[in-house]
Protein backbone atom coordinates (compact mmCIF):
# COMPACT_ATOMS: atom_id res chain seq x y z
CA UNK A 1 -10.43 7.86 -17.23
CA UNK A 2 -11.08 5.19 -14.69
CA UNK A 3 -13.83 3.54 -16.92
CA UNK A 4 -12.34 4.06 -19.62
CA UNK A 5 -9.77 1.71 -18.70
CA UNK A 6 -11.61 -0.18 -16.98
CA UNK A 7 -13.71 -1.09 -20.38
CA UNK A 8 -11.29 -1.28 -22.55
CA UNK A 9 -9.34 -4.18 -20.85
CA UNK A 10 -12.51 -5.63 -19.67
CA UNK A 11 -13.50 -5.90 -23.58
CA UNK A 12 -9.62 -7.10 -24.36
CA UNK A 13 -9.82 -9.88 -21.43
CA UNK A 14 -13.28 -11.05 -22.60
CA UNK A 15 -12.89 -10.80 -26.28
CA UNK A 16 -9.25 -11.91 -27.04
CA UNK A 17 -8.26 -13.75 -23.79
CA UNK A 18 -5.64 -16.48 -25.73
CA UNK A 19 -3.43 -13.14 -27.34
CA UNK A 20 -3.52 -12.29 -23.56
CA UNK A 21 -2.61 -15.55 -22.06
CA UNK A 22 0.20 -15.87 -24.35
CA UNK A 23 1.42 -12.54 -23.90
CA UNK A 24 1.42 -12.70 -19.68
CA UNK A 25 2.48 -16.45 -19.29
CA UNK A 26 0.00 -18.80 -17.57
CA UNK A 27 -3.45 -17.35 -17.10
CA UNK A 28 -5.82 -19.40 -17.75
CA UNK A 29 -8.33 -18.26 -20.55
CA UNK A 30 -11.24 -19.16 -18.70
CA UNK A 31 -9.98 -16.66 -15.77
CA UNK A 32 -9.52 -13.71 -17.93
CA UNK A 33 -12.61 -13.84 -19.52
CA UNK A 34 -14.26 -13.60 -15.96
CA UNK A 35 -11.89 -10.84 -15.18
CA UNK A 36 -12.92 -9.25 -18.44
CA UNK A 37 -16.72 -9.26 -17.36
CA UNK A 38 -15.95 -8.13 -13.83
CA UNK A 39 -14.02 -4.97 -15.63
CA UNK A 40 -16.79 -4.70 -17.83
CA UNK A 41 -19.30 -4.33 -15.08
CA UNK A 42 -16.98 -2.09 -13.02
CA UNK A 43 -16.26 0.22 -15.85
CA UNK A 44 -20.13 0.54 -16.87
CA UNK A 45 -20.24 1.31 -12.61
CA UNK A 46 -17.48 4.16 -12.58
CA UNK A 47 -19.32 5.89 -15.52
CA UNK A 48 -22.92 5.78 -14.15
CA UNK A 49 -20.98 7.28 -10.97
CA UNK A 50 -19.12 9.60 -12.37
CA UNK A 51 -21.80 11.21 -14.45
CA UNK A 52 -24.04 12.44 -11.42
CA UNK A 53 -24.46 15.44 -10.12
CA UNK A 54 -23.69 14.69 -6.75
CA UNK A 55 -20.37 11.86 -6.43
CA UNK A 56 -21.31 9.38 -3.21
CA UNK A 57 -18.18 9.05 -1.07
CA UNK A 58 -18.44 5.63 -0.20
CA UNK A 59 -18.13 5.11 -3.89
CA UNK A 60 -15.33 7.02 -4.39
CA UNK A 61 -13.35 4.67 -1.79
CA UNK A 62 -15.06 1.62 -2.97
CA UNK A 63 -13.26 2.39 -6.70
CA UNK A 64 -9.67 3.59 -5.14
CA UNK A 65 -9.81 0.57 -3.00
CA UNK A 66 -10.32 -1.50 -5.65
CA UNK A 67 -7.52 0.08 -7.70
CA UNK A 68 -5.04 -0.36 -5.22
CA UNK A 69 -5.84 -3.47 -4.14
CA UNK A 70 -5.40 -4.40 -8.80
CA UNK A 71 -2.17 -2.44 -7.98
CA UNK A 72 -0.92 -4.96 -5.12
CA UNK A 73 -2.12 -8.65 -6.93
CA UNK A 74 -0.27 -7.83 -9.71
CA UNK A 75 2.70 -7.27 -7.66
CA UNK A 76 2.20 -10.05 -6.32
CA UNK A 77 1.42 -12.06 -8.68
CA UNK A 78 4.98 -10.74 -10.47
CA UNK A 79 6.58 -11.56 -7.45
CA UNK A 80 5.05 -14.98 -6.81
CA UNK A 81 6.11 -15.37 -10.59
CA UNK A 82 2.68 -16.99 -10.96
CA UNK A 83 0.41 -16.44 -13.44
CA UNK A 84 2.54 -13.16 -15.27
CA UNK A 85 5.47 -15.30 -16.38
CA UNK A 86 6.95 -13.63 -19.03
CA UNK A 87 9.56 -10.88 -19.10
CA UNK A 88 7.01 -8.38 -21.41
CA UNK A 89 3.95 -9.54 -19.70
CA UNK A 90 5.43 -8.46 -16.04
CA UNK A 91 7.18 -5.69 -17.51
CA UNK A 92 3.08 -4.65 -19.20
CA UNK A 93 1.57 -5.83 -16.26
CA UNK A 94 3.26 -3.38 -13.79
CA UNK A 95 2.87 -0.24 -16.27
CA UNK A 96 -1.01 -0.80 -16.46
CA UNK A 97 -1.37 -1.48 -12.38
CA UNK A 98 0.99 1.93 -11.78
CA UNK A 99 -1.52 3.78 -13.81
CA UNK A 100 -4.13 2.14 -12.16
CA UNK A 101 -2.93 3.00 -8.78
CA UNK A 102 -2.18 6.70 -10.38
CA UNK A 103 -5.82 6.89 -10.62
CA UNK A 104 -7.05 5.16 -7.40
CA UNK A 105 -4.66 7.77 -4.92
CA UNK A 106 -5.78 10.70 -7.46
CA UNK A 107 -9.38 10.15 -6.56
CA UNK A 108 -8.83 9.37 -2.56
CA UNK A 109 -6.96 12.67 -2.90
CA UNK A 110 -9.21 14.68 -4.68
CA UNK A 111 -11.92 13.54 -2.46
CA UNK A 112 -9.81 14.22 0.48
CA UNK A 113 -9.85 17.62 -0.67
CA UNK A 114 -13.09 17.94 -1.70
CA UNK A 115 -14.42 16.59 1.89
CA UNK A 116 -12.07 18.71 4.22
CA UNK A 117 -10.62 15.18 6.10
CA UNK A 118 -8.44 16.12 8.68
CA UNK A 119 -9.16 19.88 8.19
CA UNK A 120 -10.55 20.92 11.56
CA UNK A 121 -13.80 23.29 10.63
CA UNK A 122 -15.12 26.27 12.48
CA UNK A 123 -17.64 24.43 14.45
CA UNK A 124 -15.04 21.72 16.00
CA UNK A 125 -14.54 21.70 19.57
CA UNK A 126 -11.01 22.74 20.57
CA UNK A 127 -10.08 18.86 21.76
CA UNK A 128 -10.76 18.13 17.94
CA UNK A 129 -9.18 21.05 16.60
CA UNK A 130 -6.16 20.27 18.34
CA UNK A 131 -5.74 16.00 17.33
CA UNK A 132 -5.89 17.86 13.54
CA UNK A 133 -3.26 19.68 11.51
CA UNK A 134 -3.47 23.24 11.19
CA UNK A 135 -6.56 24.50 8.19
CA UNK A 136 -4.12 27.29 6.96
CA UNK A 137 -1.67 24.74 5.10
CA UNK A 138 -1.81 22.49 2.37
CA UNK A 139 -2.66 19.28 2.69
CA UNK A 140 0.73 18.29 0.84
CA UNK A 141 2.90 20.39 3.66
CA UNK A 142 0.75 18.99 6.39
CA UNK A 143 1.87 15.50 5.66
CA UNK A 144 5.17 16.74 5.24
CA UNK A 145 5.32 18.70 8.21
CA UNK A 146 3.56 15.28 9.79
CA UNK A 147 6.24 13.14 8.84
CA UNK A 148 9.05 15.33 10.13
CA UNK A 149 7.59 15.69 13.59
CA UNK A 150 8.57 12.26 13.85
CA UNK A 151 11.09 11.38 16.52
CA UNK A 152 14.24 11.06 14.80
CA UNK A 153 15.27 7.49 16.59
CA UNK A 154 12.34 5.97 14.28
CA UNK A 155 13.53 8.06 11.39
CA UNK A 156 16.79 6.06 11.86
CA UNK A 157 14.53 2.85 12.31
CA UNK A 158 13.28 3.48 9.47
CA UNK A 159 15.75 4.17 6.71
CA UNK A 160 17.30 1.34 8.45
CA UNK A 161 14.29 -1.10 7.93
CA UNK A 162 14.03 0.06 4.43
CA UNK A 163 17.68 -0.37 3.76
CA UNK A 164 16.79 -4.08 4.65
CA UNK A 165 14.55 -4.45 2.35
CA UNK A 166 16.01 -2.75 -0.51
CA UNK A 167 19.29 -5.50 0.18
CA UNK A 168 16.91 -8.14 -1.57
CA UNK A 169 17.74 -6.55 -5.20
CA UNK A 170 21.20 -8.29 -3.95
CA UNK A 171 19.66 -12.06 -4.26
CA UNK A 172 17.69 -11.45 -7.51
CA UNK A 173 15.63 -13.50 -8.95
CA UNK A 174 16.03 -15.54 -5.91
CA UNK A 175 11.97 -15.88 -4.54
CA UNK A 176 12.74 -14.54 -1.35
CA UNK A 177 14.31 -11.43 -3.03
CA UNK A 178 11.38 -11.56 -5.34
CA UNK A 179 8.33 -11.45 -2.51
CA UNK A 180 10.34 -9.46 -0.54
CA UNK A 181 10.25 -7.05 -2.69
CA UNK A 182 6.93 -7.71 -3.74
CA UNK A 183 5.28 -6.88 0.08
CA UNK A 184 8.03 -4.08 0.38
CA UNK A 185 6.67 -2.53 -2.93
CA UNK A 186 2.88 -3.55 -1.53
CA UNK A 187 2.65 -1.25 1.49
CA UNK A 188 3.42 2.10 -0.58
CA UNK A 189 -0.22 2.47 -1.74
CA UNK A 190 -1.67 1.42 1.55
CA UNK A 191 0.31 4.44 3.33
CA UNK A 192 0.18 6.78 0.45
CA UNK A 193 -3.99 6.59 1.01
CA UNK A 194 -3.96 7.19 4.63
CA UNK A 195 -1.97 9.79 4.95
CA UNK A 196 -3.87 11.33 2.10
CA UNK A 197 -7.13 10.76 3.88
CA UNK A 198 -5.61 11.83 7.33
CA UNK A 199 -3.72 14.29 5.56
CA UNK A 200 -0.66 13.37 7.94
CA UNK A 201 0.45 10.19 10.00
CA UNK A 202 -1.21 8.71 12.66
CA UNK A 203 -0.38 5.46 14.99
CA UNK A 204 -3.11 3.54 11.96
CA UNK A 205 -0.32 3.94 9.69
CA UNK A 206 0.83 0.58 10.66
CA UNK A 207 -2.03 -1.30 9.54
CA UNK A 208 -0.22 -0.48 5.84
CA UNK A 209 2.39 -2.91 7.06
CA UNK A 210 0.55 -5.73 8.94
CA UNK A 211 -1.30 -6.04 5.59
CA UNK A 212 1.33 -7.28 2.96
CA UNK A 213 4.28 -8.25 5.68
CA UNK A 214 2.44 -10.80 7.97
CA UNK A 215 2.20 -13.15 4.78
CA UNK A 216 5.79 -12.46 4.54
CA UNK A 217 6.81 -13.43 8.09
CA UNK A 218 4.84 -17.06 7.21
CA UNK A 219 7.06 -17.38 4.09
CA UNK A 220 10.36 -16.21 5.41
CA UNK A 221 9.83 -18.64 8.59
CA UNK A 222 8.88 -21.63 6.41
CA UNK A 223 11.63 -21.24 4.14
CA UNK A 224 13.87 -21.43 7.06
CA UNK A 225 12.39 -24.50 8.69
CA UNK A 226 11.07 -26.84 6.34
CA UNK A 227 10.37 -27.28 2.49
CA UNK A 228 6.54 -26.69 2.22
CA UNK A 229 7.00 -23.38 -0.25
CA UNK A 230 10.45 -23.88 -1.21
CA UNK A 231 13.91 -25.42 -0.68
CA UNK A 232 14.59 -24.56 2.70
CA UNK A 233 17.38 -22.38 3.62
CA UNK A 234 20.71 -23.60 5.62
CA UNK A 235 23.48 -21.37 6.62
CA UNK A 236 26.03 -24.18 4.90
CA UNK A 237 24.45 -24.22 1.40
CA UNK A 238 23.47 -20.62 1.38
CA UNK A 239 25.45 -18.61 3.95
CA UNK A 240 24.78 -15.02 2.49
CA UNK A 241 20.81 -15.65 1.62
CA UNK A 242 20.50 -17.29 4.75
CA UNK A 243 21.87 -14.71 6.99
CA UNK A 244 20.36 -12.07 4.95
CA UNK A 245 16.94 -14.18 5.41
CA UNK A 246 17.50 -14.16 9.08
CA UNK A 247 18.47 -10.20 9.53
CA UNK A 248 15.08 -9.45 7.00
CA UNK A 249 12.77 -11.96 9.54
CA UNK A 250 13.78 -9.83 12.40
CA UNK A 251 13.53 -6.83 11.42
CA UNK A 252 9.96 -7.30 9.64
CA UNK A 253 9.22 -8.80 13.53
CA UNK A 254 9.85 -6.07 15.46
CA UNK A 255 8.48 -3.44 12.97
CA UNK A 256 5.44 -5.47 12.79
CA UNK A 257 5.54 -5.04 16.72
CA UNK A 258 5.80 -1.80 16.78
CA UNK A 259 2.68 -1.40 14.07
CA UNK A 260 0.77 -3.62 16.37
CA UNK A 261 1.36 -1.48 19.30
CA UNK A 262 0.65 1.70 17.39
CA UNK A 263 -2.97 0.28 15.70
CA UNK A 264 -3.87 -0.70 19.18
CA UNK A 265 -2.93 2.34 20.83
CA UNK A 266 -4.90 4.48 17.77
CA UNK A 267 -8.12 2.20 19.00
CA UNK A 268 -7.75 3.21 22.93
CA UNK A 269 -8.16 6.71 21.62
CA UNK A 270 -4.70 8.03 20.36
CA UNK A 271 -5.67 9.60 17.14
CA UNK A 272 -3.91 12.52 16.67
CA UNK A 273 -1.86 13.30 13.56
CA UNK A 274 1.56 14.10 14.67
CA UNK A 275 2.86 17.33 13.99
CA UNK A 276 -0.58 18.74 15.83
CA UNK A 277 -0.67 20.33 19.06
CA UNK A 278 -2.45 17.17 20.52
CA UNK A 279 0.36 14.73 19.22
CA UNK A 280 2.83 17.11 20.74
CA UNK A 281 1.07 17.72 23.83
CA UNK A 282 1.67 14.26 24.28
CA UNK A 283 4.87 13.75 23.45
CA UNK A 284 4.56 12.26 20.62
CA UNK A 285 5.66 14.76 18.21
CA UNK A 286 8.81 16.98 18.39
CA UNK A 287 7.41 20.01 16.75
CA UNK A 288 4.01 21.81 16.34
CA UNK A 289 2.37 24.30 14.46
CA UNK A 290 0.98 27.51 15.44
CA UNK A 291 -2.92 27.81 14.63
């Protein structure tokens, strides 16, 4: 299905690339005929790959990566309002990436499954056994389970921080609102995959958020200071984006904090899911599960 997809708008970028231009905004010929070729190639990839007898992992990830990272520059791009311009063109482009992505996490997950990740195996030592989630459940109850043994002051933190972002519909089609949005919308995929992979959470989950939100700290912070990406923001001309500008920086901040904290404690060594008897050994987990 992947190159199948893949070829087909490879062939539709390369051999009609004006109909497409038109029909997204502002892309420039040229660039979609290159785009169209790099599909091409990619697509005449995915079916070689897929047609051997024995998949190669590393490929597998290569071609999810790739289709979540198609997923997040077309958000962006919408967002940015640069490039897709046009109501039906962002309205087509966003139906083509979510199928994209559709296919991207549906190969990360069937390869997840496939491989055993964060299944521990009859051979692991008991340390190992322990910083993974139980082999008896699924892997969709194990992330579950995962997420729940969360402490429930970052639940809170949480719906709170999302609650944030989600306020940006408010200021539509403001840019801010619109990028906003766009990196909020951005990290989904990036978590989705690890917890797949991990089959639960782990402290690396916040390398989903440093990815898309650090931009979004630069822009935020330069449209309150200056002019250099947009008319800058003042609490007399704009009192309720500018406040609601100010609240968004913060939070993004200290949540990006937090992420930092957690990806550098994951490095020292802290890589248990949570929800095993590791993570709660430690304290970092409220519950655990027997086995």
């Amino acid at each position: 299905m992947n190159a199948v997809s893949c070829l087909a708008f490879g062939l539709l970028f390369a051999l009609f690339p004006e109909p497409v231009r038109v029909l997204l905004g502002s892309v420039p010929a040229g660039l979609l005929q290159v785009i169209g070729i790099l599909l091409i190639v990619n697509g005449v990839h995915l079916a070689f790959a897929s047609a051997r007898e024995r998949l190669r992992q590393f490929e597998v990830l290569y071609f999810s990566a790739g289709d979540i990272l198609w997923f997040i520059g077309c958000v962006a791009l919408v967002g940015a309002n640069v490039y897709i311009t046009t109501g039906v063109g962002q309205m087509a482009a966003i139906v083509v990436a979510l199928g994209v992505l559709g296919l991207g996490l549906a190969q990360v997950w069937l390869l997840a499954e496939a491989s055993g990740t964060g299944v521990p195996s009859p051979t692991s030592t008991s340390t190992l056994r322990d910083d993974l989630m139980p082999a008896g459940i699924s892997r969709v109850r194990a992330i579950a389970v995962s997420w729940r043994s969360v402490k429930p002051w970052i639940h809170t933190w949480l719906f709170a921080l999302n609650a944030v972002f989600l306020g940006a519909f408010a200021f539509l089609p403001e840019p801010i609102a619109r990028l906003t949005l766009a990196a909020y919308v951005a990290s989904g995929p990036l978590l989705a995959a690890m917890m797949i992979w991990q089959r639960g959470l782990t402290r690396l989950l916040g390398l989903a958020h440093l990815i898309p939100w650090l931009p979004l700290v630069g822009y935020l912070g330069l449209r309150l200071t200056s002019d250099a990406v947009g008319p800058i923001i003042t609490r007399t001309m704009s009192p309720a984006l500018y406040t609601y500008t100010v609240v968004l920086l913060a939070a993004v901040v200290i949540s990006l904090g937090f992420d930092a904290y957690d990806c550098l404690r994951w490095w020292r060594g802290e890589r248990f899911r949570l929800g095993s008897k590791n993570a709660a050994a430690s304290g970092a987990s409220i519950m655990s599960l027997p086995g």
